[in-house]
PDB file of N, CA and C in Angstrom:
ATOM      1  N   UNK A   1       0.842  -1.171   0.000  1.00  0.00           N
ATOM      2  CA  UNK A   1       0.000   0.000   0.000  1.00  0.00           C
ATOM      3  C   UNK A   1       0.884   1.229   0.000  1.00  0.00           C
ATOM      4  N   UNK A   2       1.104   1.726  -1.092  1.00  0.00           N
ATOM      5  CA  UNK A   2       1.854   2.851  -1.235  1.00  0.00           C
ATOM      6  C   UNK A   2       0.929   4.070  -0.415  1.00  0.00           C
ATOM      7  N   UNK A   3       0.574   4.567  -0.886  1.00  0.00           N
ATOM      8  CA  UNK A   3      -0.551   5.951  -0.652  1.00  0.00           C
ATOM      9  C   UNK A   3      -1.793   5.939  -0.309  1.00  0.00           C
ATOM     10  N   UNK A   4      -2.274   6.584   1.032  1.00  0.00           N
ATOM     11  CA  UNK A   4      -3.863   6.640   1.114  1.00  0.00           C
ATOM     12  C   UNK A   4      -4.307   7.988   1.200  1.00  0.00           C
ATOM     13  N   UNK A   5      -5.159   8.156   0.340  1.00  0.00           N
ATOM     14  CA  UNK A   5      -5.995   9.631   0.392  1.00  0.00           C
ATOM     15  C   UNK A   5      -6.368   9.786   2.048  1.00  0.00           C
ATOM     16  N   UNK A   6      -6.000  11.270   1.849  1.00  0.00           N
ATOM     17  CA  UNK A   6      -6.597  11.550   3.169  1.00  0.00           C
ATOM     18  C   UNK A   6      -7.694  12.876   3.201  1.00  0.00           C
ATOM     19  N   UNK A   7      -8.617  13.087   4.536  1.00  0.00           N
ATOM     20  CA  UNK A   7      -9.423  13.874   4.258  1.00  0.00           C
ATOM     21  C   UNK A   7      -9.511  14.183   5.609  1.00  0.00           C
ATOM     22  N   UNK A   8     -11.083  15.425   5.936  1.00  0.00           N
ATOM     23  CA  UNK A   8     -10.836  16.158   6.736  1.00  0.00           C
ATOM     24  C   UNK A   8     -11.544  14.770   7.942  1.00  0.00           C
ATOM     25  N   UNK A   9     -11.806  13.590   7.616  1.00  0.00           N
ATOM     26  CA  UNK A   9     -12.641  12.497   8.604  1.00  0.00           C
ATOM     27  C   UNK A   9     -11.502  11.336   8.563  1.00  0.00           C
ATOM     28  N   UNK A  10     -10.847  11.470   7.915  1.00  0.00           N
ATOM     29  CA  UNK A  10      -9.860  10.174   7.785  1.00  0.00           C
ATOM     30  C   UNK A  10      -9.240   9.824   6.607  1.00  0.00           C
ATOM     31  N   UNK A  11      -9.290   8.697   6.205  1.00  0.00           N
ATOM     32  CA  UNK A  11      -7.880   8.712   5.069  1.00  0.00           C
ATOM     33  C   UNK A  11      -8.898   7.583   4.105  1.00  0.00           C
ATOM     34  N   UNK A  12      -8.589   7.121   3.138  1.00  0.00           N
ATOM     35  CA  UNK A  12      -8.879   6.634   1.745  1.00  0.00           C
ATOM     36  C   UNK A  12      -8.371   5.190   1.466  1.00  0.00           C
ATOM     37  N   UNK A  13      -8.389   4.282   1.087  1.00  0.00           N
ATOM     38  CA  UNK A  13      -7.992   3.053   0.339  1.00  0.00           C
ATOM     39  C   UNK A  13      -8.321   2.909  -0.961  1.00  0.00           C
ATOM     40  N   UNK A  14      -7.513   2.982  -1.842  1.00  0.00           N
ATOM     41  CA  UNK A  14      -7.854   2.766  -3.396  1.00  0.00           C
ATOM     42  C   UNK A  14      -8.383   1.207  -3.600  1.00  0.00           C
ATOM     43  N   UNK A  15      -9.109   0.702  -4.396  1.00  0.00           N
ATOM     44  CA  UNK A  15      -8.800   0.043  -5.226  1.00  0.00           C
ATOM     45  C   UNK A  15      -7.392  -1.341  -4.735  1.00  0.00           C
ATOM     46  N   UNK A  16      -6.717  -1.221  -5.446  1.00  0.00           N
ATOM     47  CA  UNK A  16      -5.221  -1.811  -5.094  1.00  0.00           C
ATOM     48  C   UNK A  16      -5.140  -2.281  -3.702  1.00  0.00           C
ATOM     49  N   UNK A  17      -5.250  -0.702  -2.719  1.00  0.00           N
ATOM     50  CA  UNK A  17      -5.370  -1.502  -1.544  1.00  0.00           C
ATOM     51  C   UNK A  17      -6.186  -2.676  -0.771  1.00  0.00           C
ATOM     52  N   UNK A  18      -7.249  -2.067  -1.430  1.00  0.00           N
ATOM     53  CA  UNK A  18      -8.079  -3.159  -0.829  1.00  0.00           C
ATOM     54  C   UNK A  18      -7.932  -4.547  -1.179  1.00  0.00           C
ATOM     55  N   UNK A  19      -8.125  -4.925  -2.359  1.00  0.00           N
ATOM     56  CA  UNK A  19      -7.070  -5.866  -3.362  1.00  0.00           C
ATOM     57  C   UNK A  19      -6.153  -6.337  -1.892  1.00  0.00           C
ATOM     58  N   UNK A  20      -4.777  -5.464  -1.904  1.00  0.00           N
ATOM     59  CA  UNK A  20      -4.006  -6.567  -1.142  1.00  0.00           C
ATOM     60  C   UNK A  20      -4.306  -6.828   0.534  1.00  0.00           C
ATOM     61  N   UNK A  21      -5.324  -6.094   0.993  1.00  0.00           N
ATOM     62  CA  UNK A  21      -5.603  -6.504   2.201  1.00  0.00           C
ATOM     63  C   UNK A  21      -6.375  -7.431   2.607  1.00  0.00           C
ATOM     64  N   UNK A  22      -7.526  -7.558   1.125  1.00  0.00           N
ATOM     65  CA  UNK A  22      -7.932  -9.225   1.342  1.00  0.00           C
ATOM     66  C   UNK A  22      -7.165 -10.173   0.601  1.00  0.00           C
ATOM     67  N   UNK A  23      -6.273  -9.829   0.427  1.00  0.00           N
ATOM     68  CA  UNK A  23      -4.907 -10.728  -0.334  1.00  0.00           C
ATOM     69  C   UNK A  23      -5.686 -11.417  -1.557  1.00  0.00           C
ATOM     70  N   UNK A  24      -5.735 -10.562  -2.621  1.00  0.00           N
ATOM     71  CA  UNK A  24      -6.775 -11.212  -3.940  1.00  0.00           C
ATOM     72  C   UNK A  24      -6.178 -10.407  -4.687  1.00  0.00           C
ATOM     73  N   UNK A  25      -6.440 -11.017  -5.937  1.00  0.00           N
ATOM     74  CA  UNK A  25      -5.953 -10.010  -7.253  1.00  0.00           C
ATOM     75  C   UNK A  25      -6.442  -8.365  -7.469  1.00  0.00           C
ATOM     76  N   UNK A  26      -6.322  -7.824  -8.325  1.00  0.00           N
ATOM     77  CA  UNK A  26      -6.917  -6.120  -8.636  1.00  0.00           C
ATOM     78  C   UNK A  26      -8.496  -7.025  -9.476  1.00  0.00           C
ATOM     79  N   UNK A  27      -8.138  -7.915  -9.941  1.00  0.00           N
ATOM     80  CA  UNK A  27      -8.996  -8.803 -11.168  1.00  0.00           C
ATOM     81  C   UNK A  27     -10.156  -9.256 -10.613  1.00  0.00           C
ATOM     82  N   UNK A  28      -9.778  -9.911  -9.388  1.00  0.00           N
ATOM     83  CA  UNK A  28     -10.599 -10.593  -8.687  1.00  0.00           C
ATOM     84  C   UNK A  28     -11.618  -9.827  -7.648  1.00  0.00           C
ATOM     85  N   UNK A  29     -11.059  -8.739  -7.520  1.00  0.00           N
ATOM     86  CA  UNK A  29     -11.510  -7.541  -6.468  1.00  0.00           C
ATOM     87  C   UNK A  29     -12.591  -6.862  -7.208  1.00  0.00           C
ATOM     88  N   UNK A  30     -12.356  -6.993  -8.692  1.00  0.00           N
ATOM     89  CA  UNK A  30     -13.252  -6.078  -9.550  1.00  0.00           C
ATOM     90  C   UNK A  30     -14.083  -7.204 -10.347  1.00  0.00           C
ATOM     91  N   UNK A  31     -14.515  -8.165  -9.745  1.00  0.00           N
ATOM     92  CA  UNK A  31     -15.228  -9.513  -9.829  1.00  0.00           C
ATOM     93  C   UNK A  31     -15.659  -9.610  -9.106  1.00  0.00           C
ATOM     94  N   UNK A  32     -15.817  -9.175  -7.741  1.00  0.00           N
ATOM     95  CA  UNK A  32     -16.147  -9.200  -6.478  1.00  0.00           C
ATOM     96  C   UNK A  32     -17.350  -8.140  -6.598  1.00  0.00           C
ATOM     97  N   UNK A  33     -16.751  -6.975  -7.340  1.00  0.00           N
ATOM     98  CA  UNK A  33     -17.522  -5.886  -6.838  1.00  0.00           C
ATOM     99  C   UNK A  33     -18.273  -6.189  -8.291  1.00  0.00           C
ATOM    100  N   UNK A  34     -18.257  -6.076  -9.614  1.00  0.00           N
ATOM    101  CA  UNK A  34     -19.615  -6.675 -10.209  1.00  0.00           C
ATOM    102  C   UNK A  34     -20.690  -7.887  -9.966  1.00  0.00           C
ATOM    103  N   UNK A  35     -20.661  -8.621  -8.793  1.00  0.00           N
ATOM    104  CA  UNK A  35     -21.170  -9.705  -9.249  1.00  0.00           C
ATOM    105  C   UNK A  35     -22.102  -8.832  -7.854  1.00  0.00           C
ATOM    106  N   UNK A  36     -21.715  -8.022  -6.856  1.00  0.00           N
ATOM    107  CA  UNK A  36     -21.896  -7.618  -5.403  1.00  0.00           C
ATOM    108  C   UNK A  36     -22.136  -8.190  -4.497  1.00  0.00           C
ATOM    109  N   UNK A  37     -20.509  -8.464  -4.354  1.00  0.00           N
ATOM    110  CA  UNK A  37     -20.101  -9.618  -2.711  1.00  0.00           C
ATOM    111  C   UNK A  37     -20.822  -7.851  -2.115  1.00  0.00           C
ATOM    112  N   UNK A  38     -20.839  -8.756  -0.574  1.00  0.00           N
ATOM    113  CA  UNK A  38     -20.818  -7.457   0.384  1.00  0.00           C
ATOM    114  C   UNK A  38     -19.635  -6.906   0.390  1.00  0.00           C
ATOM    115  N   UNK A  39     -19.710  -5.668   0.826  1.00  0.00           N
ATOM    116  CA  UNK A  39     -18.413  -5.008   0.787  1.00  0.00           C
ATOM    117  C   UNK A  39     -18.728  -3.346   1.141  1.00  0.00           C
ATOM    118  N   UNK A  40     -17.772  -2.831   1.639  1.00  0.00           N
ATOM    119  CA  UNK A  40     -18.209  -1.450   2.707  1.00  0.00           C
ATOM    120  C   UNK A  40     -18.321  -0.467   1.714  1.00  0.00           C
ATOM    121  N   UNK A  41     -18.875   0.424   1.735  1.00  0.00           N
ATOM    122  CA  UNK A  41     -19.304   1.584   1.384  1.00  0.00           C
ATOM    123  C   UNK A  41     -18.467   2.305   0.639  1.00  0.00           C
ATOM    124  N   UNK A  42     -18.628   2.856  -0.643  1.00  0.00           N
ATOM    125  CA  UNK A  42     -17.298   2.916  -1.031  1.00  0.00           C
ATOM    126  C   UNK A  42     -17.819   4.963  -1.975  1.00  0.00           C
ATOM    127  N   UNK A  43     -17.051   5.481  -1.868  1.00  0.00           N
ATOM    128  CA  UNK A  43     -16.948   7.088  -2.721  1.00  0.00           C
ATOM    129  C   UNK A  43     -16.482   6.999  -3.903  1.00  0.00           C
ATOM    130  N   UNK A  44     -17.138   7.485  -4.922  1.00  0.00           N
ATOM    131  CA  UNK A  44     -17.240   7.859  -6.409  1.00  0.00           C
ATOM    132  C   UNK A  44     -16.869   9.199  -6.471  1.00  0.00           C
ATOM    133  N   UNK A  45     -16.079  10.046  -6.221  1.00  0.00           N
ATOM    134  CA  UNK A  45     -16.322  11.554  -6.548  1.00  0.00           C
ATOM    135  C   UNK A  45     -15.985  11.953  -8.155  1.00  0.00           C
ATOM    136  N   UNK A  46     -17.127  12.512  -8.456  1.00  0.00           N
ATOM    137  CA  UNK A  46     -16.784  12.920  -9.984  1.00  0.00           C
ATOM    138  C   UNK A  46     -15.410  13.516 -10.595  1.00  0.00           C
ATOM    139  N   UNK A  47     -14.984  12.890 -11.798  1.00  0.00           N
ATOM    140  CA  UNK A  47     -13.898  13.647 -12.508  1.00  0.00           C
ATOM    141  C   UNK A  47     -12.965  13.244 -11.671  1.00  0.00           C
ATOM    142  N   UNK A  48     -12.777  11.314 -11.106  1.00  0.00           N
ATOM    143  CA  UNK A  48     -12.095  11.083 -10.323  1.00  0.00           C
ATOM    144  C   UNK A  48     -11.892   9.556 -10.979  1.00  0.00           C
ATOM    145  N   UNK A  49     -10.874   8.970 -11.310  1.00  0.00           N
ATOM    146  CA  UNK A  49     -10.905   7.738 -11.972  1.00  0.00           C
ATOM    147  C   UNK A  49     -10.747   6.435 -10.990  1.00  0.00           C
ATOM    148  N   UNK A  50     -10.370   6.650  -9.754  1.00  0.00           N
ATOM    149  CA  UNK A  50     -10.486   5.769  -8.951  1.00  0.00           C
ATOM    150  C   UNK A  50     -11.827   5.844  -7.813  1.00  0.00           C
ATOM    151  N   UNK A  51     -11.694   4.181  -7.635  1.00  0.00           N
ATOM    152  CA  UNK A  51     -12.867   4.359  -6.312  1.00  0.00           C
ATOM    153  C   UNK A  51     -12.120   4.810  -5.101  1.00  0.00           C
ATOM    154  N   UNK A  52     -13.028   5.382  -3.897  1.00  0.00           N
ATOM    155  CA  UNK A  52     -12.148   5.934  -2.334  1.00  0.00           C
ATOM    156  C   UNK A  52     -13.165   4.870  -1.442  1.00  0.00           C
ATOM    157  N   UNK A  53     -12.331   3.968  -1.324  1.00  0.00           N
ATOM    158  CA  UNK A  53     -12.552   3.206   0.296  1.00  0.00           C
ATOM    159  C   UNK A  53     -12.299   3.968   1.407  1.00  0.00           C
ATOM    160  N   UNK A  54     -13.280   4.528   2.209  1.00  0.00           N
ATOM    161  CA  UNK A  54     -13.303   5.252   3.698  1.00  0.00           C
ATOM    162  C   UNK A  54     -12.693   3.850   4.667  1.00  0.00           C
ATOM    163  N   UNK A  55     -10.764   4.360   5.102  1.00  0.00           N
ATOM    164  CA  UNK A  55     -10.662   3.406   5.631  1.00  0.00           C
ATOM    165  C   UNK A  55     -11.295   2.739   7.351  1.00  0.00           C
ATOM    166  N   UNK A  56     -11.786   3.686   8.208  1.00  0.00           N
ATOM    167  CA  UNK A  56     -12.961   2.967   9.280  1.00  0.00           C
ATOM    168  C   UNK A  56     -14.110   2.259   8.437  1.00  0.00           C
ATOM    169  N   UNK A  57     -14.777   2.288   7.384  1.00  0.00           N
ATOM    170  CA  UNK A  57     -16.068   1.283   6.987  1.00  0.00           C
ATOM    171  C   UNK A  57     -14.926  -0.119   6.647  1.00  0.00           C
ATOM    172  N   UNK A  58     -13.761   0.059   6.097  1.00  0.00           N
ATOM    173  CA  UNK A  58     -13.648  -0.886   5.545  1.00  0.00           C
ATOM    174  C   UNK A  58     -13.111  -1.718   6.898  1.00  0.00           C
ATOM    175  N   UNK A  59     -12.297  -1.288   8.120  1.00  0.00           N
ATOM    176  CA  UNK A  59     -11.626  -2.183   8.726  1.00  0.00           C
ATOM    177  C   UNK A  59     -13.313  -2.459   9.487  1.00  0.00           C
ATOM    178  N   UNK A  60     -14.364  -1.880   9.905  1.00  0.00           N
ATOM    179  CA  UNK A  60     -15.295  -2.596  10.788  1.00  0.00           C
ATOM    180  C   UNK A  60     -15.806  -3.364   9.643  1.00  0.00           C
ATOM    181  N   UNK A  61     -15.604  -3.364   8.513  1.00  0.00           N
ATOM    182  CA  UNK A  61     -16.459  -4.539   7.727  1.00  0.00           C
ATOM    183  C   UNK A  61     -15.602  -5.675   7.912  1.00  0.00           C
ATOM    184  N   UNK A  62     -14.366  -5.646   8.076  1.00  0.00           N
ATOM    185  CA  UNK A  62     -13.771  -6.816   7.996  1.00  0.00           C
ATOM    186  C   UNK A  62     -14.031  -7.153   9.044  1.00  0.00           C
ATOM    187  N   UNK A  63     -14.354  -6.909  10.181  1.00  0.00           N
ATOM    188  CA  UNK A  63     -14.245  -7.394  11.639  1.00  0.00           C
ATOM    189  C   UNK A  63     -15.755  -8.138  11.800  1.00  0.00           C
ATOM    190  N   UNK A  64     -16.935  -7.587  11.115  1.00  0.00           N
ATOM    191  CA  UNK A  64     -17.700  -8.232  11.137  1.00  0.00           C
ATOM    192  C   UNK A  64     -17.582 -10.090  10.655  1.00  0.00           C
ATOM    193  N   UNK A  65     -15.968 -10.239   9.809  1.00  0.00           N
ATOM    194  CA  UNK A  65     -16.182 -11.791   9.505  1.00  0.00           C
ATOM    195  C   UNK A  65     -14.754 -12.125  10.767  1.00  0.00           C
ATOM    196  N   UNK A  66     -14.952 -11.685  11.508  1.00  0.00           N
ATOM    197  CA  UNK A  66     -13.674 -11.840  12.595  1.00  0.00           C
ATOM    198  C   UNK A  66     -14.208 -13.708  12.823  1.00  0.00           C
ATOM    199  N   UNK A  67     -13.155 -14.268  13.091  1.00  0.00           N
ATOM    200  CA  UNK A  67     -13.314 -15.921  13.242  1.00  0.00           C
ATOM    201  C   UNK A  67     -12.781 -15.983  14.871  1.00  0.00           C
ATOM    202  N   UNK A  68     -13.884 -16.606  15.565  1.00  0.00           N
ATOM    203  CA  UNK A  68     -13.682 -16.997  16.983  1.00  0.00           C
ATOM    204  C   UNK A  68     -12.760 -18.329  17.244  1.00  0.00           C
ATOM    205  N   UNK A  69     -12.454 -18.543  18.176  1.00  0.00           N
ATOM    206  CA  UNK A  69     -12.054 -20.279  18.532  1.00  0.00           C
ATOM    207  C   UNK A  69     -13.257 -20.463  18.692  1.00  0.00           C
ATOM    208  N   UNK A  70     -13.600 -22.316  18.571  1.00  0.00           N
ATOM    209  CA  UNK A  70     -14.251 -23.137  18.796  1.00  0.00           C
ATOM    210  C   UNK A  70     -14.007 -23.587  20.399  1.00  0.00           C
ATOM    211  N   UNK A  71     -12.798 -23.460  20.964  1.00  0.00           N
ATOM    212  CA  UNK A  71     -12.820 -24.442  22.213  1.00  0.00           C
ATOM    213  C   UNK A  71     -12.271 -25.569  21.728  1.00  0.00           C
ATOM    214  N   UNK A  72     -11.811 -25.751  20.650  1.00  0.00           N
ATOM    215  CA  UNK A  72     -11.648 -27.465  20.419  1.00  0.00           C
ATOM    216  C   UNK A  72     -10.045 -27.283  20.529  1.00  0.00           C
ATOM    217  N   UNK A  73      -9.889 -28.559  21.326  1.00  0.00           N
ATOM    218  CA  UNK A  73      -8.191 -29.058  21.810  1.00  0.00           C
ATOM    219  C   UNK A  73      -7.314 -29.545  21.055  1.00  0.00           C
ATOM    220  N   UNK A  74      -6.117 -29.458  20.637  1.00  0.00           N
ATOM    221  CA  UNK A  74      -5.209 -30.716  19.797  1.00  0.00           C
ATOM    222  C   UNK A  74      -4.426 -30.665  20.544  1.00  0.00           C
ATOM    223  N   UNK A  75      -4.916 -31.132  22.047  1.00  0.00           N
ATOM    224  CA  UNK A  75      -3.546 -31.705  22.382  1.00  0.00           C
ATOM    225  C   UNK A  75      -4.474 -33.079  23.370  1.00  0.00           C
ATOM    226  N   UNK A  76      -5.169 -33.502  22.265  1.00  0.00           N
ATOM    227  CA  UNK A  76      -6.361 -35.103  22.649  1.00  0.00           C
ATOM    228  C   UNK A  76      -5.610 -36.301  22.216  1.00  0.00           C
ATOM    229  N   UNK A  77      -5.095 -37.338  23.051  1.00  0.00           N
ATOM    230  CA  UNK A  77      -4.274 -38.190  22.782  1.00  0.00           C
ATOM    231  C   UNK A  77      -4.764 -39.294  21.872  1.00  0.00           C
ATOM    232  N   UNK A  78      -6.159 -39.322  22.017  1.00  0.00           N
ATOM    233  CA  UNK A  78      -6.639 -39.921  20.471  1.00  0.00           C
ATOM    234  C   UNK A  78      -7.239 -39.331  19.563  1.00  0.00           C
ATOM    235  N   UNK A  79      -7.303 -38.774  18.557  1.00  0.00           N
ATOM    236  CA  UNK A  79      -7.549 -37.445  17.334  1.00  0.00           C
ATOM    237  C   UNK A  79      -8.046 -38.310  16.709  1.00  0.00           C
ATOM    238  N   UNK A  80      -9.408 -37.887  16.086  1.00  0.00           N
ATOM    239  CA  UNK A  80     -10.209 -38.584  14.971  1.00  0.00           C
ATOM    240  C   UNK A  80      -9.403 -38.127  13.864  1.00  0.00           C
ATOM    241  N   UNK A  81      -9.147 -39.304  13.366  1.00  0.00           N
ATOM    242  CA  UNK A  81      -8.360 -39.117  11.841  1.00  0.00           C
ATOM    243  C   UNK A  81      -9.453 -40.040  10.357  1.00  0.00           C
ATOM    244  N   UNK A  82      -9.563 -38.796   9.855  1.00  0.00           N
ATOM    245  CA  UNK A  82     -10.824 -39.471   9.119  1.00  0.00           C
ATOM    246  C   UNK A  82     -10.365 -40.351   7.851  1.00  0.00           C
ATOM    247  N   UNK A  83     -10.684 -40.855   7.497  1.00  0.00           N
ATOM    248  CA  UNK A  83      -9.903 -41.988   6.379  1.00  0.00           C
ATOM    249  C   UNK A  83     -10.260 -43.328   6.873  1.00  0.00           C
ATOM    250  N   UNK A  84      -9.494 -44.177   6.370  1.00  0.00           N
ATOM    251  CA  UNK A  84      -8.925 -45.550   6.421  1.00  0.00           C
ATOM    252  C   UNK A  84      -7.889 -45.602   7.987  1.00  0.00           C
ATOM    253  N   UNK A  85      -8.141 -46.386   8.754  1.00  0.00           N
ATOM    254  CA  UNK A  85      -6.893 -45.995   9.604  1.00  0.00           C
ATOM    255  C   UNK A  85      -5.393 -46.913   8.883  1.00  0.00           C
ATOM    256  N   UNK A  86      -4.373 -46.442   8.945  1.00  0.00           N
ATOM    257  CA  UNK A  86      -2.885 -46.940   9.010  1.00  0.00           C
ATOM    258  C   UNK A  86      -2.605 -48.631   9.233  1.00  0.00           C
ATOM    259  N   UNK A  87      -1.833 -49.452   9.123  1.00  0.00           N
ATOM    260  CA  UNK A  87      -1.699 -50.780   9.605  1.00  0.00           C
ATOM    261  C   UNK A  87      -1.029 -50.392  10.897  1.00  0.00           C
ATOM    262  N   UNK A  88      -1.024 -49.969  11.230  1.00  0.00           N
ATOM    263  CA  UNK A  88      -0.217 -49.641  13.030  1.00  0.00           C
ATOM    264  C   UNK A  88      -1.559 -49.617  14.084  1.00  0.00           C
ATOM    265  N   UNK A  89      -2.171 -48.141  13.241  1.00  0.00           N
ATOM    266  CA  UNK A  89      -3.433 -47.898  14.463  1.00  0.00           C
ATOM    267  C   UNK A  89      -4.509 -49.299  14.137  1.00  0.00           C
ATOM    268  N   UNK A  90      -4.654 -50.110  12.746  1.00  0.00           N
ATOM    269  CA  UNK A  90      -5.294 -51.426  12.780  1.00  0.00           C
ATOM    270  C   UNK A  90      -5.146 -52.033  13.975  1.00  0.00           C
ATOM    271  N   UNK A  91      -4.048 -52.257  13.767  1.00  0.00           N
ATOM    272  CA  UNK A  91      -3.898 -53.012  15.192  1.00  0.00           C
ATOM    273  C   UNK A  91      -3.535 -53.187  16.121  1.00  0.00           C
ATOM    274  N   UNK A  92      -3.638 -52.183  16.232  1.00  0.00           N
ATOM    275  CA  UNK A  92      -4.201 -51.498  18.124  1.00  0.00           C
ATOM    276  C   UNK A  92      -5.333 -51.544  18.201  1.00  0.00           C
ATOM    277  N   UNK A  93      -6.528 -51.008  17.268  1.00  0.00           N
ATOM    278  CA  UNK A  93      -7.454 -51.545  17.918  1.00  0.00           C
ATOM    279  C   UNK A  93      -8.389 -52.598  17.579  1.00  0.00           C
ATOM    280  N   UNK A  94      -7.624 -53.975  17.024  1.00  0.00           N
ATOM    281  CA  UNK A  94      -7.818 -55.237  17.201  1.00  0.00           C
ATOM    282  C   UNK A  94      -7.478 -55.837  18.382  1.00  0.00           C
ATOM    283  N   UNK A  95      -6.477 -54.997  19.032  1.00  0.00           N
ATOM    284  CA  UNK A  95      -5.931 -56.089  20.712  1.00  0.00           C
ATOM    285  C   UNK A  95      -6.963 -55.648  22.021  1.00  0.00           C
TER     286      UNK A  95
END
């Protein structure tokens, strides 16, 4: 992120930036926005060739997909391993 517009409420994200902050192409970002994933609020100002991402909409939009823990342990001395089991764990639990 080279440069963010700034203003008299805060500062700007082009395009590009946004691109690499959800780590996706410029291609894919502008695939995103024709098809209309959700996505924060974004400024058009006329006689202006880029879009202006207001960067507070964009970081509380991301936080809205914030990922919690589950609570779930890996440190369980028997771990469901989904498949076929191994010829080792076979037979173990044949004895």
């Amino acid at each position: 992120m080279s440069t963010a517009y700034s203003s008299t409420d805060g500062k700007y994200y082009t395009d590009d930036q946004i691109a690499g902050l959800l780590a996706i192409s410029l291609g894919r970002f502008r695939n995103k926005l024709c098809v209309g994933n959700p996505l924060p609020p974004r400024i058009e100002p006329p006689d202006f060739r880029n879009r202006l991402w207001p960067c507070h909409a964009v970081h509380s939009q991301l936080r809205q997909f914030t990922v919690f823990e589950t609570g779930l342990s890996f440190d369980d001395p028997n771990p469901f391993r989904p498949g076929r089991p191994c010829e080792k764990e076979a037979r173990a639990r044949r004895r």
